[in-house]
Protein backbone atom coordinates (compact mmCIF):
# COMPACT_ATOMS: atom_id res chain seq x y z
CA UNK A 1 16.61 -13.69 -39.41
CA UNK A 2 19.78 -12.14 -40.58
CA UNK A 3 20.48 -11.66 -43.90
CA UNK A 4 24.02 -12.85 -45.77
CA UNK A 5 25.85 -10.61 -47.18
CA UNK A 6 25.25 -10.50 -51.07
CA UNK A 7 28.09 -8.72 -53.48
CA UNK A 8 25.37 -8.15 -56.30
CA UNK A 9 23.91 -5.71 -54.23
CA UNK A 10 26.80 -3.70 -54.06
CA UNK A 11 26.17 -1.93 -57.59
CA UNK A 12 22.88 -1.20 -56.78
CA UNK A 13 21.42 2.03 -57.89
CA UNK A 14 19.50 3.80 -55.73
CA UNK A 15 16.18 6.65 -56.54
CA UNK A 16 16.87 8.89 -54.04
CA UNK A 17 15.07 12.74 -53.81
CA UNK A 18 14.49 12.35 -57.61
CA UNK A 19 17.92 10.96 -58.72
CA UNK A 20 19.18 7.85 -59.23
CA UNK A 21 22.57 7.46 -57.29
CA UNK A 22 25.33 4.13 -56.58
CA UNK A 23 24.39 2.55 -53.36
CA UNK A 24 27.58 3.94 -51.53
CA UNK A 25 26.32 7.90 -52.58
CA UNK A 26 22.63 7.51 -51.65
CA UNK A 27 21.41 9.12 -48.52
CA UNK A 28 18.00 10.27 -46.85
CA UNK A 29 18.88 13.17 -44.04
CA UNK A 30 18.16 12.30 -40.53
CA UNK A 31 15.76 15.41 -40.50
CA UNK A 32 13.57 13.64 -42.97
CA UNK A 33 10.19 13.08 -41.86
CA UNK A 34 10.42 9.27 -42.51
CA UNK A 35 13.57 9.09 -40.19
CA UNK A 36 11.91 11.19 -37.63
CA UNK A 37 8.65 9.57 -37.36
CA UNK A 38 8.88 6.45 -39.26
CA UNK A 39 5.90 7.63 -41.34
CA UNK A 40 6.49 6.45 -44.39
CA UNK A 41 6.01 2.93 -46.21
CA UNK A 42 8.48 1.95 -49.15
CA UNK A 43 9.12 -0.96 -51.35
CA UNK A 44 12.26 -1.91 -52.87
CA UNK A 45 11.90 -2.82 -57.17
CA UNK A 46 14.48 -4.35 -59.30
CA UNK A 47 14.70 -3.23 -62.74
CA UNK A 48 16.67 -5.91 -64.75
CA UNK A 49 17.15 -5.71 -68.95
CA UNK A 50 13.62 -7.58 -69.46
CA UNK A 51 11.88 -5.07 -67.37
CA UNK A 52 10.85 -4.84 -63.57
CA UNK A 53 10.61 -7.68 -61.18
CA UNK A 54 7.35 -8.80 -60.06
CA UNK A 55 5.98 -5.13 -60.30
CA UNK A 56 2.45 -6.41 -59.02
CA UNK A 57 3.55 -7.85 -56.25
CA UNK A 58 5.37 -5.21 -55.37
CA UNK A 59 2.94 -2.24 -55.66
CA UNK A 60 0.23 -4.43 -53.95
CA UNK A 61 2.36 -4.84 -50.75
CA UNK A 62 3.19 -1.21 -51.14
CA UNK A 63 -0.60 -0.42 -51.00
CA UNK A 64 -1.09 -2.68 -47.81
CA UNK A 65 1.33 -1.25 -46.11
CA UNK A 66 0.13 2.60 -47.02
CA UNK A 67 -3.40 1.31 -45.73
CA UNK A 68 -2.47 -0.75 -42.56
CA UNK A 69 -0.89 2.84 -41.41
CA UNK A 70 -3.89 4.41 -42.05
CA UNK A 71 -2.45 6.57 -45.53
């Protein structure tokens, strides 16, 4: 299923190698290991005024994920 195009997500900010960069600056190298190998597991957050969004929900999938490759 594609997803539509959404224009809130265009100021995004992205944590990227230990900074926190616009959505248009943030990069991962194609040399990275997770680009290389796809061995990596990731979950996006969204931090909004009152705090982050569904956290536990979040981290949990994060944790599946890490163990149904085996991390």
């Amino acid at each position: 299923m594609l997803q539509q195009y959404n224009s809130e997500n265009d100021n995004l900010i992205i944590y990227v190698g230990g900074e926190l960069l616009p959505r248009k600056e943030a990069k991962v190298s194609v040399f990275d290991s997770l680009v290389q190998g796809g061995d990596g597991v990731w979950e996006g957050l969204r931090l909004y005024k009152e705090g982050l969004y569904c956290l536990d929900r979040h981290l949990n999938r994060l944790v599946e994920s890490a163990h149904a490759l085996a991390f």
